[in-house]
N, C-alpha and C. Protein backbone atom coordinates (compact mmCIF):
# COMPACT_ATOMS: atom_id res chain seq x y z
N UNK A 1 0.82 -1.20 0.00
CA UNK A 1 0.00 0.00 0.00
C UNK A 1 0.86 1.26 0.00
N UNK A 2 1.79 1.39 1.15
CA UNK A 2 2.85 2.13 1.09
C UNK A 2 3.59 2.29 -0.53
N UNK A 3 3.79 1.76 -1.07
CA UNK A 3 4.69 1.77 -2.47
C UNK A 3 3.61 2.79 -3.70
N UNK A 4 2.27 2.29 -3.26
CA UNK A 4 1.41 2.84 -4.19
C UNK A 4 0.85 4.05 -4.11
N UNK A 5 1.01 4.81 -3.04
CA UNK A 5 0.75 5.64 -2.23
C UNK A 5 2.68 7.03 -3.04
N UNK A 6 3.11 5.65 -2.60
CA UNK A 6 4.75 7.12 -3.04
C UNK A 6 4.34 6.67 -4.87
N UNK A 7 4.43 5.83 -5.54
CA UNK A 7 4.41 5.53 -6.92
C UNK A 7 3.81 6.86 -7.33
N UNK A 8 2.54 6.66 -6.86
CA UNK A 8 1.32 8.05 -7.04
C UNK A 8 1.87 9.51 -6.84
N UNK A 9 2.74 9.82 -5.78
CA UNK A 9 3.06 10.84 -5.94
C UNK A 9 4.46 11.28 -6.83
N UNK A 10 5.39 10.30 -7.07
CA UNK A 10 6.52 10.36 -7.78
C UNK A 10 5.51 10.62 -9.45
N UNK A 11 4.54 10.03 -9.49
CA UNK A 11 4.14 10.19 -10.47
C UNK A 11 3.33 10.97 -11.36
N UNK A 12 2.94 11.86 -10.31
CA UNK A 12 2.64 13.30 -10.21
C UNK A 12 3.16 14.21 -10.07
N UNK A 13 4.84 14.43 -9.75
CA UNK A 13 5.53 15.01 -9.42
C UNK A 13 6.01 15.44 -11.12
N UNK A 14 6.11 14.06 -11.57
CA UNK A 14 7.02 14.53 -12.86
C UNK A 14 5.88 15.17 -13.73
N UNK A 15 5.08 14.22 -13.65
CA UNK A 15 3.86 14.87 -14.28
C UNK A 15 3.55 16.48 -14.61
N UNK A 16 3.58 16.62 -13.20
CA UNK A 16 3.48 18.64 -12.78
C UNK A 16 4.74 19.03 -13.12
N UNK A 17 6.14 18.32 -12.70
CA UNK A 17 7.14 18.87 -13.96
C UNK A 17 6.99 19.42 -15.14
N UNK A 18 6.65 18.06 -15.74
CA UNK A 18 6.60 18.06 -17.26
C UNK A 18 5.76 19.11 -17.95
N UNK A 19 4.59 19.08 -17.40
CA UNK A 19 3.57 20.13 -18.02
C UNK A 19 3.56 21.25 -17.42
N UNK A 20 4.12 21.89 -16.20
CA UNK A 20 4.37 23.28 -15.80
C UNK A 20 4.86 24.19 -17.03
N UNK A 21 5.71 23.97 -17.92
CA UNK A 21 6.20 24.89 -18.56
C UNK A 21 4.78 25.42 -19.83
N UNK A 22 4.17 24.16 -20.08
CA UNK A 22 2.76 24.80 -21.03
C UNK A 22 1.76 25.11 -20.34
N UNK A 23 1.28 24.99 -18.87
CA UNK A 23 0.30 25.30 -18.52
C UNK A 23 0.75 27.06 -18.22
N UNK A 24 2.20 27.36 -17.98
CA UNK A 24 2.46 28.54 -17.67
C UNK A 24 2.45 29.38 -18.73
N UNK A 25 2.52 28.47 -20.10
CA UNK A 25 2.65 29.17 -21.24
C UNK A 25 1.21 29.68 -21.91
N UNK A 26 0.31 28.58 -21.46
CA UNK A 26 -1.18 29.18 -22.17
C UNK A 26 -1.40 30.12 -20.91
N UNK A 27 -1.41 30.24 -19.51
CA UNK A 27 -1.71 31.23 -19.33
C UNK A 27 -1.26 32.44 -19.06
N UNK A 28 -0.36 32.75 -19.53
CA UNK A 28 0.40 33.80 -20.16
C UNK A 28 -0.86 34.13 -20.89
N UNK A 29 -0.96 33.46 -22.14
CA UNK A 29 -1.10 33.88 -23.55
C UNK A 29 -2.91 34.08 -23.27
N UNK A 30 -3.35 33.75 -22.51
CA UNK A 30 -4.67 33.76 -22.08
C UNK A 30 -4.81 35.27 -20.68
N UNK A 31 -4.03 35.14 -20.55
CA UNK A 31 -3.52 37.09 -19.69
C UNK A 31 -3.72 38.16 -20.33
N UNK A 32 -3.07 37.48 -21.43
CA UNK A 32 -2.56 38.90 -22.45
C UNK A 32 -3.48 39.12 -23.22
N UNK A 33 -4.01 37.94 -23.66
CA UNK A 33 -5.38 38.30 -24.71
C UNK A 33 -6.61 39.02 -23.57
N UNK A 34 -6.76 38.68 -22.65
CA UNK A 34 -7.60 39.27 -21.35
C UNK A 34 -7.12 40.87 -21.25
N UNK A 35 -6.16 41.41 -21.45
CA UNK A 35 -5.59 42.40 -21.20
C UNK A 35 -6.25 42.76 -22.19
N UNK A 36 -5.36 42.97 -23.64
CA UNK A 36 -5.96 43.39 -24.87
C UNK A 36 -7.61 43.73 -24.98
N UNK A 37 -8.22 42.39 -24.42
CA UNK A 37 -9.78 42.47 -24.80
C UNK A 37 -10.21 44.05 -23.68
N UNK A 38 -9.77 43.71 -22.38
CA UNK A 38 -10.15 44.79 -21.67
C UNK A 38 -9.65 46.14 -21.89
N UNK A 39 -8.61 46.43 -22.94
CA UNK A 39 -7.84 47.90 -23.09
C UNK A 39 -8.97 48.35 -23.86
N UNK A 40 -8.84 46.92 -25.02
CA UNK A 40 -10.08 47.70 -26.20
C UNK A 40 -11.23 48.27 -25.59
N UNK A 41 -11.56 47.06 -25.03
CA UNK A 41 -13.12 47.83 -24.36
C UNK A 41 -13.07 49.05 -23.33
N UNK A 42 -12.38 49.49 -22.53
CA UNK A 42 -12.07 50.69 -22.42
C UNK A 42 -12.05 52.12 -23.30
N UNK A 43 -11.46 51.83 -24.34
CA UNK A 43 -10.86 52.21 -25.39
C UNK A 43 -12.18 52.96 -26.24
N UNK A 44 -12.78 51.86 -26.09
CA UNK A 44 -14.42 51.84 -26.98
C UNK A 44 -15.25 52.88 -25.99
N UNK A 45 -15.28 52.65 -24.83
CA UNK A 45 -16.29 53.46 -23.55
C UNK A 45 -15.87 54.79 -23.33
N UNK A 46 -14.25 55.18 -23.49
CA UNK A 46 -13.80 56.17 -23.25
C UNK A 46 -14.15 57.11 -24.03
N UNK A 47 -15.09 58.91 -23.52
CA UNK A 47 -15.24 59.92 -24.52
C UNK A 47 -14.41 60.87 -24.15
N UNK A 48 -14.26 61.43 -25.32
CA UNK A 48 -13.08 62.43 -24.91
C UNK A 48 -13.61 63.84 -23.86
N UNK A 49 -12.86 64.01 -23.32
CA UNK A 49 -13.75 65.45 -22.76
C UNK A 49 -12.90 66.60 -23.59
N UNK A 50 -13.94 67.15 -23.16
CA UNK A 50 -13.60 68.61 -23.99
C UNK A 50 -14.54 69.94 -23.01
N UNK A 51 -13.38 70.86 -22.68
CA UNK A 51 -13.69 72.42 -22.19
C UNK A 51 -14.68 72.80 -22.95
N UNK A 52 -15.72 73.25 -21.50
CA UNK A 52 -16.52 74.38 -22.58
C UNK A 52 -15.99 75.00 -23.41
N UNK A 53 -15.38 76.04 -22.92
CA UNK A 53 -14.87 77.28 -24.20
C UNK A 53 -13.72 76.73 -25.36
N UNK A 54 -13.62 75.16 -25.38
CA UNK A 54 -12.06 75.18 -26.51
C UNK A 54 -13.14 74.93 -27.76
N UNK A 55 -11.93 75.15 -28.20
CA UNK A 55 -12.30 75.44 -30.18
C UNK A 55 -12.56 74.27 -30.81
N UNK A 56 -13.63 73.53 -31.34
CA UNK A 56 -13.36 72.22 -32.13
C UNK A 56 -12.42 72.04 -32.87
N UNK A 57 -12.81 70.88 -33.04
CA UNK A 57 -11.25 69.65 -32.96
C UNK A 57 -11.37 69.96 -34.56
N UNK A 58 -11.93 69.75 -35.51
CA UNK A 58 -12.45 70.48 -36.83
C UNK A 58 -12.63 71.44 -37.29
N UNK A 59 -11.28 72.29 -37.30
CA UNK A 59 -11.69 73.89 -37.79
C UNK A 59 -12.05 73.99 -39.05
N UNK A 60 -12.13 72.72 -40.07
CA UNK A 60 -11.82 73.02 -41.18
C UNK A 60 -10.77 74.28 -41.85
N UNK A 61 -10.95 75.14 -43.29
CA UNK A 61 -9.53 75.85 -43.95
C UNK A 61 -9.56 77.00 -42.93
N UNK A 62 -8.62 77.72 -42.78
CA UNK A 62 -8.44 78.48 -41.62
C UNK A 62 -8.54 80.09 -42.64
C-alpha cells in the first residue's frame, strides 16, 4: 500500500514537472489576450472630454 501511495506521488511530481512549462505558457497567452480584450473595451467606452470654451477639434480651412 505504502509503495502505491509514493508511486502516485513520484508520479505526479514529474507529471506537474513536465507540463508546468505549457500550462504557464497558455496562461500567459490567455492574460494577455484578457488584457488586450479589456484595453479595447475601455478604449471603446472612453469619450473624450472637452472644455466648454475650446475650439473644435475640426476647424476646417483656416
Amino acid at each position: 500500500m505504502k509503495y502505491d501511495v509514493a508511486s502516485l506521488l513520484l508520479a505526479s511530481a514529474a507529471a506537474a514537472r513536465s507540463y508546468a512549462p505549457d500550462v504557464r505558457s497558455v496562461l500567459r497567452r490567455l492574460l494577455g489576450a484578457g488584457v488586450r480584450v479589456g484595453a479595447a473595451t475601455l478604449m471603446e467606452q472612453q469619450t473624450p472630454a472637452a472644455r466648454p470654451g475650446a475650439a473644435p477639434l475640426d476647424e476646417g480651412d483656416r
